[in-house]
PDB file of N, CA and C in Angstrom:
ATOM      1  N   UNK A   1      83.214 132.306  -9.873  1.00  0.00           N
ATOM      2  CA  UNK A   1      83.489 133.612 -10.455  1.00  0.00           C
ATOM      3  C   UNK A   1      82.210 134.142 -11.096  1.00  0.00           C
ATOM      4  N   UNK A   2      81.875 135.308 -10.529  1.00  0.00           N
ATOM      5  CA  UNK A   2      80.727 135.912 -11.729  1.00  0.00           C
ATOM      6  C   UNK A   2      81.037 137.065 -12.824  1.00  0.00           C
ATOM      7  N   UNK A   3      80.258 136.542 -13.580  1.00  0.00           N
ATOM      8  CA  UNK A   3      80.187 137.082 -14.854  1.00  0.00           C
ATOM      9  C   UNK A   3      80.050 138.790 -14.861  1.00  0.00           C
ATOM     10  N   UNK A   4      80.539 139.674 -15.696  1.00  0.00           N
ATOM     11  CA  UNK A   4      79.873 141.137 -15.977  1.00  0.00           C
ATOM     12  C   UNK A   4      78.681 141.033 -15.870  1.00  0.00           C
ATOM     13  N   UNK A   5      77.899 142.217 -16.304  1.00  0.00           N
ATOM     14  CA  UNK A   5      76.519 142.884 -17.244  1.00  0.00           C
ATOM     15  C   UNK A   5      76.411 142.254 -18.287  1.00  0.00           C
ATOM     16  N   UNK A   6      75.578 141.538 -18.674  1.00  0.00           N
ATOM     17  CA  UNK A   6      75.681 141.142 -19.545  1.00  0.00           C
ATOM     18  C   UNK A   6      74.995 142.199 -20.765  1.00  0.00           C
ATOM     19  N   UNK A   7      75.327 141.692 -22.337  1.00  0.00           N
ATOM     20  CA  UNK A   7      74.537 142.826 -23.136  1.00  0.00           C
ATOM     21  C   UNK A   7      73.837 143.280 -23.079  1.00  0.00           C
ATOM     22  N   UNK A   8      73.489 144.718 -23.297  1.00  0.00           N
ATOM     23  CA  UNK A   8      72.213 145.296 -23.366  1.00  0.00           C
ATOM     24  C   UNK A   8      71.793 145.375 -21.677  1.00  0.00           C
ATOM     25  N   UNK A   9      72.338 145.379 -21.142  1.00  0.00           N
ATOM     26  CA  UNK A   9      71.873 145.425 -19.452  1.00  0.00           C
ATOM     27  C   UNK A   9      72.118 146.672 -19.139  1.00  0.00           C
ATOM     28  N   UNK A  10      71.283 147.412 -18.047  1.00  0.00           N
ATOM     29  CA  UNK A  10      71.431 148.807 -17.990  1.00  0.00           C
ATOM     30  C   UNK A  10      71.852 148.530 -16.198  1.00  0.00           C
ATOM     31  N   UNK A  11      73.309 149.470 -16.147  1.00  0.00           N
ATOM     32  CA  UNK A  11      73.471 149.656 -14.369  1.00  0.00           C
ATOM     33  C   UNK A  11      72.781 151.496 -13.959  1.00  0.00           C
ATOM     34  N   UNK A  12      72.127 150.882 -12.141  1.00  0.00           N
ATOM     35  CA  UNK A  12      71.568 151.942 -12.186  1.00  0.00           C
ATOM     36  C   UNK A  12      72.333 152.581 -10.974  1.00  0.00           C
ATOM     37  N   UNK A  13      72.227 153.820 -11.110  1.00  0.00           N
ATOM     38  CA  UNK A  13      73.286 154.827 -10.809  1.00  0.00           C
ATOM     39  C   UNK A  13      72.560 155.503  -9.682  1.00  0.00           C
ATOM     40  N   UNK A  14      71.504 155.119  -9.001  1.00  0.00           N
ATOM     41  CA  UNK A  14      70.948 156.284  -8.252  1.00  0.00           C
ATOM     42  C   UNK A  14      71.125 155.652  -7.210  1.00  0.00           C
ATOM     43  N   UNK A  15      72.096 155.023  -6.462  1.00  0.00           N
ATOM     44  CA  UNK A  15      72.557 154.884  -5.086  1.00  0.00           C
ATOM     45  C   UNK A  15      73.794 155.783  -5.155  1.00  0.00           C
ATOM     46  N   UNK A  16      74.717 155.513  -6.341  1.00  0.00           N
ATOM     47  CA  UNK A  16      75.691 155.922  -6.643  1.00  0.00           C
ATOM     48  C   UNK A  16      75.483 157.463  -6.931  1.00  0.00           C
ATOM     49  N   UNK A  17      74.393 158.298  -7.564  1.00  0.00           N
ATOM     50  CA  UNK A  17      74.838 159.426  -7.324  1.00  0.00           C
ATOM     51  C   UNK A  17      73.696 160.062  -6.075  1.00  0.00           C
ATOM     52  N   UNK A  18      73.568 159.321  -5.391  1.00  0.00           N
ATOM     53  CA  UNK A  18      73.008 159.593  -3.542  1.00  0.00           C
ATOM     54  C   UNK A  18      74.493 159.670  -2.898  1.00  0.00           C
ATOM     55  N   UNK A  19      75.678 158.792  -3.206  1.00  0.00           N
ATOM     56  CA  UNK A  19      76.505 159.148  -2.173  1.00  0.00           C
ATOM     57  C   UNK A  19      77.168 160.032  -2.966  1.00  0.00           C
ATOM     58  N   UNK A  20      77.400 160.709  -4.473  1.00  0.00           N
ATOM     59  CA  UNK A  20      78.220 161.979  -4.747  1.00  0.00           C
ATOM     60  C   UNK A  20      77.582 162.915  -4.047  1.00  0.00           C
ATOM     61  N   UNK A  21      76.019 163.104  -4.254  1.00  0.00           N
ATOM     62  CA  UNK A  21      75.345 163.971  -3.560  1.00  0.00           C
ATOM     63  C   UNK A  21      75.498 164.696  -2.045  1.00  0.00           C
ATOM     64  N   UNK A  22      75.725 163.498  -1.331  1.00  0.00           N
ATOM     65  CA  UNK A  22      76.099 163.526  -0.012  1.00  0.00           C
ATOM     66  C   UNK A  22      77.703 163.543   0.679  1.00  0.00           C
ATOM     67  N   UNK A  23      78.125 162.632  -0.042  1.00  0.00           N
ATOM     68  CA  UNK A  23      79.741 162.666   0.460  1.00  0.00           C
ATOM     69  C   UNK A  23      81.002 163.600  -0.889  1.00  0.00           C
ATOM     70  N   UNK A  24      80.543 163.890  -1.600  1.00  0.00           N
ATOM     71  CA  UNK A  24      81.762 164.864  -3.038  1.00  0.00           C
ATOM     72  C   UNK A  24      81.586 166.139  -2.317  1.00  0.00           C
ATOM     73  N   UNK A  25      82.756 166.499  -2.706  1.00  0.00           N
ATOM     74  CA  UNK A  25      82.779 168.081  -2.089  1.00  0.00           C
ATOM     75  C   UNK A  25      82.337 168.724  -3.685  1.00  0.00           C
ATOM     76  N   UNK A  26      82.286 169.684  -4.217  1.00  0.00           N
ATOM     77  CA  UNK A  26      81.552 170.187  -5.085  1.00  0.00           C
ATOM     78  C   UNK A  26      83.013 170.139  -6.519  1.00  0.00           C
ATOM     79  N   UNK A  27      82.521 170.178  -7.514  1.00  0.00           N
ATOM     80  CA  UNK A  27      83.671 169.909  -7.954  1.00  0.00           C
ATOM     81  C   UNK A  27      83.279 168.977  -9.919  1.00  0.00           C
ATOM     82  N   UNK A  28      84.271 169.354 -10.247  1.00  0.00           N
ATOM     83  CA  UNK A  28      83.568 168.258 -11.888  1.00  0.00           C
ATOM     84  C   UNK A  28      82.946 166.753 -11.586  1.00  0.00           C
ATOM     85  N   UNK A  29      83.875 165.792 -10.930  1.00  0.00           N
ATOM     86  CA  UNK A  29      83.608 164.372 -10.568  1.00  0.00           C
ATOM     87  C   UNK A  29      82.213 164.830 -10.327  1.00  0.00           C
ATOM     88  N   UNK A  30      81.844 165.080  -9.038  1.00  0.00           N
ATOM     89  CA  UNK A  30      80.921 165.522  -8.504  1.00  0.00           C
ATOM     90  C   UNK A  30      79.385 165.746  -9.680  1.00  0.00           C
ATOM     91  N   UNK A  31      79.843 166.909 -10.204  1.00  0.00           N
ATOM     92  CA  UNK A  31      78.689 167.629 -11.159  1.00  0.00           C
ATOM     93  C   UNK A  31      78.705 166.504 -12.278  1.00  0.00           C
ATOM     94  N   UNK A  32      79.608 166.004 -13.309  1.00  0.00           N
ATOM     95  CA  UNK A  32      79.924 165.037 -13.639  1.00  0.00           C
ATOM     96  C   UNK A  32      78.860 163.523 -13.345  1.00  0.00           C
ATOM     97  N   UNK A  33      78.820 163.211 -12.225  1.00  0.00           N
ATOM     98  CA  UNK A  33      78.375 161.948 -12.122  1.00  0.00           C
ATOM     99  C   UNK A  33      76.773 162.369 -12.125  1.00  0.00           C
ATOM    100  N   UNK A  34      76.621 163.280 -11.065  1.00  0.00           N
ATOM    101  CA  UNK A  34      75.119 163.730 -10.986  1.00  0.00           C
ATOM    102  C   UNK A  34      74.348 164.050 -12.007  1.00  0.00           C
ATOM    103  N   UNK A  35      75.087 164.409 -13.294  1.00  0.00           N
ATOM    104  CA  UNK A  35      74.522 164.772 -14.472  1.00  0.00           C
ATOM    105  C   UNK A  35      73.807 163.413 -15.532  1.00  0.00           C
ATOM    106  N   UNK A  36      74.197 162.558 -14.745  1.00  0.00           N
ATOM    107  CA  UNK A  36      73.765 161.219 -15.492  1.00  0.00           C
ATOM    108  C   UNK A  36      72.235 160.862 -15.523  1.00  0.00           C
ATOM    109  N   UNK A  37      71.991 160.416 -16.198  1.00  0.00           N
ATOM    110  CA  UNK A  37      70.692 159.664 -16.065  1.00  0.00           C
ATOM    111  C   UNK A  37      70.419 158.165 -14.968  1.00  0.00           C
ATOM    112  N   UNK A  38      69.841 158.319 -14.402  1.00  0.00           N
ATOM    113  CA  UNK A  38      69.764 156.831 -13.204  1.00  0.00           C
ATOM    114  C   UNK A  38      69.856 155.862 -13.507  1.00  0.00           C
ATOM    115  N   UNK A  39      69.721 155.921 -14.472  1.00  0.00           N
ATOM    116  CA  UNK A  39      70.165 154.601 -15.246  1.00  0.00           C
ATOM    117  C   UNK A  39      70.997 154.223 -16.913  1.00  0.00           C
ATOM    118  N   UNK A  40      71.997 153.360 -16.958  1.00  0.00           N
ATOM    119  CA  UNK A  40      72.487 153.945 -17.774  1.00  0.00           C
ATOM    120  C   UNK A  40      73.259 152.408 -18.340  1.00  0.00           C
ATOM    121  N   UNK A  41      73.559 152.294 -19.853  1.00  0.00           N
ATOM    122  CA  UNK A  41      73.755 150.714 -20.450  1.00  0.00           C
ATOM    123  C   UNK A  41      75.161 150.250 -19.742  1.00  0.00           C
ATOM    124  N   UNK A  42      75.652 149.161 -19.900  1.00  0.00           N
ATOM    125  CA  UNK A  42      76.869 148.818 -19.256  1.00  0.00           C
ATOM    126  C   UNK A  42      77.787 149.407 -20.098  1.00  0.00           C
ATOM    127  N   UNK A  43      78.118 149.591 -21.021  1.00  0.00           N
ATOM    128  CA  UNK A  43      79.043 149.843 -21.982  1.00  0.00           C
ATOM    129  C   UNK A  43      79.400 151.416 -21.744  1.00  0.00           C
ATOM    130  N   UNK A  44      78.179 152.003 -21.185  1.00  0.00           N
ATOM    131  CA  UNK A  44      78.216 153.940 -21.302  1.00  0.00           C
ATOM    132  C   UNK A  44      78.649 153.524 -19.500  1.00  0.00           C
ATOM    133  N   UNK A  45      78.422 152.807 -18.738  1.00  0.00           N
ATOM    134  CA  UNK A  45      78.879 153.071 -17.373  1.00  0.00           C
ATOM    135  C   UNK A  45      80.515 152.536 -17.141  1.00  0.00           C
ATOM    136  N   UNK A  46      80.990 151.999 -18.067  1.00  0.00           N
ATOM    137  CA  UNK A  46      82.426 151.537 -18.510  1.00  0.00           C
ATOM    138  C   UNK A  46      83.451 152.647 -18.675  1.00  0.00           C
ATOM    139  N   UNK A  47      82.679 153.100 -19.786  1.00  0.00           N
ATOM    140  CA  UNK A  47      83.278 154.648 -20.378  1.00  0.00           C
ATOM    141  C   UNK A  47      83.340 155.575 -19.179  1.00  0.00           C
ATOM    142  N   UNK A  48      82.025 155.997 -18.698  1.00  0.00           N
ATOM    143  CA  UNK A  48      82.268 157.181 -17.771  1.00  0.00           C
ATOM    144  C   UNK A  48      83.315 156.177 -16.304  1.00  0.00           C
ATOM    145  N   UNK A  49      83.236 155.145 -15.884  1.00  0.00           N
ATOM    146  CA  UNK A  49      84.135 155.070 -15.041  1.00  0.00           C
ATOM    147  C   UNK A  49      85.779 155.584 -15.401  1.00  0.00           C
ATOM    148  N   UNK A  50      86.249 155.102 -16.463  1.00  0.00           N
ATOM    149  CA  UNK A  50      87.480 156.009 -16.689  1.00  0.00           C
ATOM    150  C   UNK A  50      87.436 157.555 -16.871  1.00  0.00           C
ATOM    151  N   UNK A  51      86.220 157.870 -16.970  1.00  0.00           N
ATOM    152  CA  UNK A  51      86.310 159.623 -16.775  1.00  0.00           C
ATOM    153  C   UNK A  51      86.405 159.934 -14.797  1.00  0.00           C
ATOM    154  N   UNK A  52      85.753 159.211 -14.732  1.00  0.00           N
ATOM    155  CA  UNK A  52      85.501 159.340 -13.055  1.00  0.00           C
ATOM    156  C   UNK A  52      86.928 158.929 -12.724  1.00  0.00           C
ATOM    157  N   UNK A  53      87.513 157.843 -13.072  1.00  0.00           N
ATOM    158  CA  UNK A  53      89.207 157.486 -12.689  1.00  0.00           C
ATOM    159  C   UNK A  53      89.826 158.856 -12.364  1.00  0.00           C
ATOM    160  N   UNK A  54      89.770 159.557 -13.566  1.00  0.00           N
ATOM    161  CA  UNK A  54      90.786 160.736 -14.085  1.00  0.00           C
ATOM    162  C   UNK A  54      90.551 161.928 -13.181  1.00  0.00           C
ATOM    163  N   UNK A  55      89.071 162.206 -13.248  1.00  0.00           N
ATOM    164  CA  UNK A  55      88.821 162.720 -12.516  1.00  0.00           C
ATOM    165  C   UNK A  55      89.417 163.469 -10.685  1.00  0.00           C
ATOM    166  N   UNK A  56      88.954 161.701 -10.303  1.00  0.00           N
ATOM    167  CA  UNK A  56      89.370 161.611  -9.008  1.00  0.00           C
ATOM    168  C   UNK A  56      90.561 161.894  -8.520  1.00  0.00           C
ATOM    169  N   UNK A  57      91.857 161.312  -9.421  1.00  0.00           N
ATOM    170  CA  UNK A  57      92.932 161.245  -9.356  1.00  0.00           C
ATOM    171  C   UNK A  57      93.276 162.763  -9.555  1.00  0.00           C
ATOM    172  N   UNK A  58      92.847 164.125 -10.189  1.00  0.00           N
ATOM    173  CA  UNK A  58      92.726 165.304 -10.123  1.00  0.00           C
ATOM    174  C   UNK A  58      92.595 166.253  -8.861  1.00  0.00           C
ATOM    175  N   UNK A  59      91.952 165.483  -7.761  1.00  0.00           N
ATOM    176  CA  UNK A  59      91.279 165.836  -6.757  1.00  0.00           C
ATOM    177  C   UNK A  59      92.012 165.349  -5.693  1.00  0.00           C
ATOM    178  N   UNK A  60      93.447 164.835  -5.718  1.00  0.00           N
ATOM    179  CA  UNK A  60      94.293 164.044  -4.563  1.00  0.00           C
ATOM    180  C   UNK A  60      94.787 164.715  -3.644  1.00  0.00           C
TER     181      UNK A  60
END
């Protein structure tokens, strides 16, 4: 089994907002994710995944 991020570890987001870029139709999620910084701590990429949840689920 592997472990999370551990503390203080930063995940980086710029594959992840290459495919909003390319595959989101235009939209909050969309503008939303792209607005991030490329990189970003584990704890703040935790948080925005439940915004992105809500999001998505908006968009069904």
């Amino acid at each position: 089994m592997q472990a999370g991020p551990a503390v203080g570890q930063s995940i980086n987001l710029a594959e992840f907002k290459r495919f909003a870029l390319q595959k989101l139709p235009d939209g909050p999620l969309r503008e939303d994710i792209l607005s991030q910084p490329d990189e970003i701590s584990a704890d703040e990429y935790l948080a925005d995944c439940r915004v992105w949840l809500r999001l998505a689920r908006l968009h069904r």
